[in-house]
N, C-alpha and C. Protein backbone atom coordinates (compact mmCIF):
# COMPACT_ATOMS: atom_id res chain seq x y z
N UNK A 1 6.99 0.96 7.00
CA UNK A 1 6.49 -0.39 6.79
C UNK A 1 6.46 -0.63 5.29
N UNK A 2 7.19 -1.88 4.50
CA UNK A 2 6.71 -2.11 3.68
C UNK A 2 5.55 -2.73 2.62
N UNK A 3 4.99 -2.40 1.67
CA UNK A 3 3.75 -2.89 1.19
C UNK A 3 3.51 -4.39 1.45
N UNK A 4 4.67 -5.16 1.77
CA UNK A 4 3.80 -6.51 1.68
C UNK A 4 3.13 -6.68 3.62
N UNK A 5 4.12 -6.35 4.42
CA UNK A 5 3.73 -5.98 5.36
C UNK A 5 2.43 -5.52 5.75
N UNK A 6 2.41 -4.25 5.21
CA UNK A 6 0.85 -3.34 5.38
C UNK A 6 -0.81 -4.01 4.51
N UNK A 7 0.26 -5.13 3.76
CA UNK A 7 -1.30 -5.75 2.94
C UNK A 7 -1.17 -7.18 4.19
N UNK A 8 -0.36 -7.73 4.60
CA UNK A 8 -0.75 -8.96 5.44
C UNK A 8 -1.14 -8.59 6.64
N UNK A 9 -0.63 -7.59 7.12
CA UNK A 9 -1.92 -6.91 8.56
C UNK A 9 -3.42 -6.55 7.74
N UNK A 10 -3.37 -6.12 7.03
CA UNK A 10 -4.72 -5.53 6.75
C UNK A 10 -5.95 -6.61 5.81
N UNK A 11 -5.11 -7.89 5.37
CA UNK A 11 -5.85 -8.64 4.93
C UNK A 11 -5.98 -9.47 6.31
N UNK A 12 -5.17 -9.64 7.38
CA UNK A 12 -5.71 -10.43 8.59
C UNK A 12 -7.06 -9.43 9.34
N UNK A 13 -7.13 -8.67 9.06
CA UNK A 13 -7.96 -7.90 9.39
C UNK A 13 -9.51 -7.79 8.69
N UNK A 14 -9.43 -8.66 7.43
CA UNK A 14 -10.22 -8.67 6.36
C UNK A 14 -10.59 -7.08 5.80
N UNK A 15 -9.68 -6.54 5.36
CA UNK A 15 -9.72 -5.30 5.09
C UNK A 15 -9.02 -5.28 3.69
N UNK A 16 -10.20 -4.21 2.46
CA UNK A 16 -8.92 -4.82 1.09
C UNK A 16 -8.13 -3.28 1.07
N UNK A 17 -7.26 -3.33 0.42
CA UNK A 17 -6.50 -2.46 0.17
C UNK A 17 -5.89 -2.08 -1.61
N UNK A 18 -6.16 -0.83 -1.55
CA UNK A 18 -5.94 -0.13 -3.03
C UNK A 18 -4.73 0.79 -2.60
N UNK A 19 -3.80 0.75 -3.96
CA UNK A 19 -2.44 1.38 -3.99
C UNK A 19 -2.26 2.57 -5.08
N UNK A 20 -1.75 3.65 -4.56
CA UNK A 20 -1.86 4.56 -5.22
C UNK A 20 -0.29 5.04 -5.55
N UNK A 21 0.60 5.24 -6.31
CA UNK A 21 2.34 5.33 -6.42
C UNK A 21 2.34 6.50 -7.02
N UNK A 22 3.49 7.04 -6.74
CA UNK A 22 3.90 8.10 -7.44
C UNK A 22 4.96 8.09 -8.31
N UNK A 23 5.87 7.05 -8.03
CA UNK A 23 6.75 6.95 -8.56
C UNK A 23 7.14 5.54 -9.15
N UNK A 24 6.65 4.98 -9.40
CA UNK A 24 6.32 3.93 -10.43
C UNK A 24 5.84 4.04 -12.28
N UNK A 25 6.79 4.02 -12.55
CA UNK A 25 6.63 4.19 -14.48
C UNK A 25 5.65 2.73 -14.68
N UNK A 26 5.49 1.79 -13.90
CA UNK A 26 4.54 0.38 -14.36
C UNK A 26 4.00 0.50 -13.40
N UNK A 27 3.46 0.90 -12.44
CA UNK A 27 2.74 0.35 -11.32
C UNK A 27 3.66 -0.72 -10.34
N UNK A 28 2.98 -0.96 -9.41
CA UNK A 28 3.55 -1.43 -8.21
C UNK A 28 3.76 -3.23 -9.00
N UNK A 29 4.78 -3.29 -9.46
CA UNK A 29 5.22 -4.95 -10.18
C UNK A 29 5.68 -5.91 -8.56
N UNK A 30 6.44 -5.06 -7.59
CA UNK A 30 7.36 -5.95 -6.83
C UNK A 30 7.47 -5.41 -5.29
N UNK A 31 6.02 -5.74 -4.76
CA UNK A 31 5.48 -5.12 -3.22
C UNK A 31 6.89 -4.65 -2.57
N UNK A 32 7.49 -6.20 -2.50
CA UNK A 32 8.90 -5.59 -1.13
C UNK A 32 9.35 -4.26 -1.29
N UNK A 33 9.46 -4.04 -3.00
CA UNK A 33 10.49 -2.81 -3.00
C UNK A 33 9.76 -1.50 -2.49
N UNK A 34 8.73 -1.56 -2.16
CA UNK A 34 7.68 -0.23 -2.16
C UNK A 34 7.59 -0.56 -0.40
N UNK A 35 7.69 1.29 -0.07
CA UNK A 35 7.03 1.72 1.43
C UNK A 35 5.69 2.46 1.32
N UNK A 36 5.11 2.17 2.55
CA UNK A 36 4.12 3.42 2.50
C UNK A 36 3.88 4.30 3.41
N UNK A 37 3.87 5.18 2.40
CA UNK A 37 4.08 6.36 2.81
C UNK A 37 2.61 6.93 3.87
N UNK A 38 1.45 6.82 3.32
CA UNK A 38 0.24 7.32 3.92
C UNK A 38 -0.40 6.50 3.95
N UNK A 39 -1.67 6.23 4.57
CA UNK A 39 -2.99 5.62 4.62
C UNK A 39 -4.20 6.53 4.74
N UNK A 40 -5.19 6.29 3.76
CA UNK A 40 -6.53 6.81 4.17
C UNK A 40 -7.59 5.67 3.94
N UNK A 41 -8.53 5.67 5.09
CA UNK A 41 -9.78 4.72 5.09
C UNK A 41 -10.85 5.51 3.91
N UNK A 42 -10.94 4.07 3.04
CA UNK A 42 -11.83 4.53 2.06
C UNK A 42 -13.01 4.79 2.73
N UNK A 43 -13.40 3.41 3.28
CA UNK A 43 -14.54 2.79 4.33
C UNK A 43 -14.13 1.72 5.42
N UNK A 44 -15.10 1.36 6.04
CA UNK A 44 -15.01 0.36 6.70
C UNK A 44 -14.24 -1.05 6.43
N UNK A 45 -13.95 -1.46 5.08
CA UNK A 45 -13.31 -2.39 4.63
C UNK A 45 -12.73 -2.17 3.43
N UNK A 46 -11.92 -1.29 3.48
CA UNK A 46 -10.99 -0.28 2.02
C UNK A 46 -10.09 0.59 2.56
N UNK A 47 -8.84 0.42 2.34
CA UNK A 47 -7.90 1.30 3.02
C UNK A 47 -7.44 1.74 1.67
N UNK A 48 -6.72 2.90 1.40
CA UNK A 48 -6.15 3.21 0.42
C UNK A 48 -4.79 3.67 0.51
N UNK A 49 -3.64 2.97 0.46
CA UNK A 49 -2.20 3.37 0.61
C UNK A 49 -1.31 4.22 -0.42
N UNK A 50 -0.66 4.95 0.09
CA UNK A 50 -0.08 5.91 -0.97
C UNK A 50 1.52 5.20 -0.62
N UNK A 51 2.30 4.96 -1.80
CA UNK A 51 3.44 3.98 -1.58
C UNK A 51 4.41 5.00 -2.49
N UNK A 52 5.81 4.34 -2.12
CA UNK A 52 6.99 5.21 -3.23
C UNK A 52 8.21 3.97 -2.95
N UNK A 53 8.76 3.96 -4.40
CA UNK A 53 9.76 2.82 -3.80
C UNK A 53 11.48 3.39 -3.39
N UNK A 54 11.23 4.67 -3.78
CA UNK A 54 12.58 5.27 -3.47
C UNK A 54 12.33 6.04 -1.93
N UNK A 55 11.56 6.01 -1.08
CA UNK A 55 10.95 6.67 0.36
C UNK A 55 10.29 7.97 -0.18
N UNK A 56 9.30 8.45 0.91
CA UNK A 56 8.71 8.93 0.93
C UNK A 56 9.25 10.79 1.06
């Protein structure tokens, strides 16, 4: 699934979401190009996605 994907389910959900990359020299500039790779629930309304734009 890609990041813009995994943030419009999870904001219909009212759920926020934090991004964590590995392979990003700037940070995540351009959602489409990024997948994600993992998810962990921070809490109840915090997901935390681990993304890579070349796959996982």
């Amino acid at each position: 699934m890609n990041l813009v994907d995994a943030r419009a389910q999870l904001e219909s959900e009212s759920i926020e979401l934090t991004i964590g990359d590995s392979d990003a020299a700037f940070g995540v500039l351009v959602e489409s190009n990024f997948v994600v790779c993992d998810a962990h629930a921070v809490n109840d309304k915090m997901v935390r996605v681990d993304v890579a734009k070349r796959g996982c």
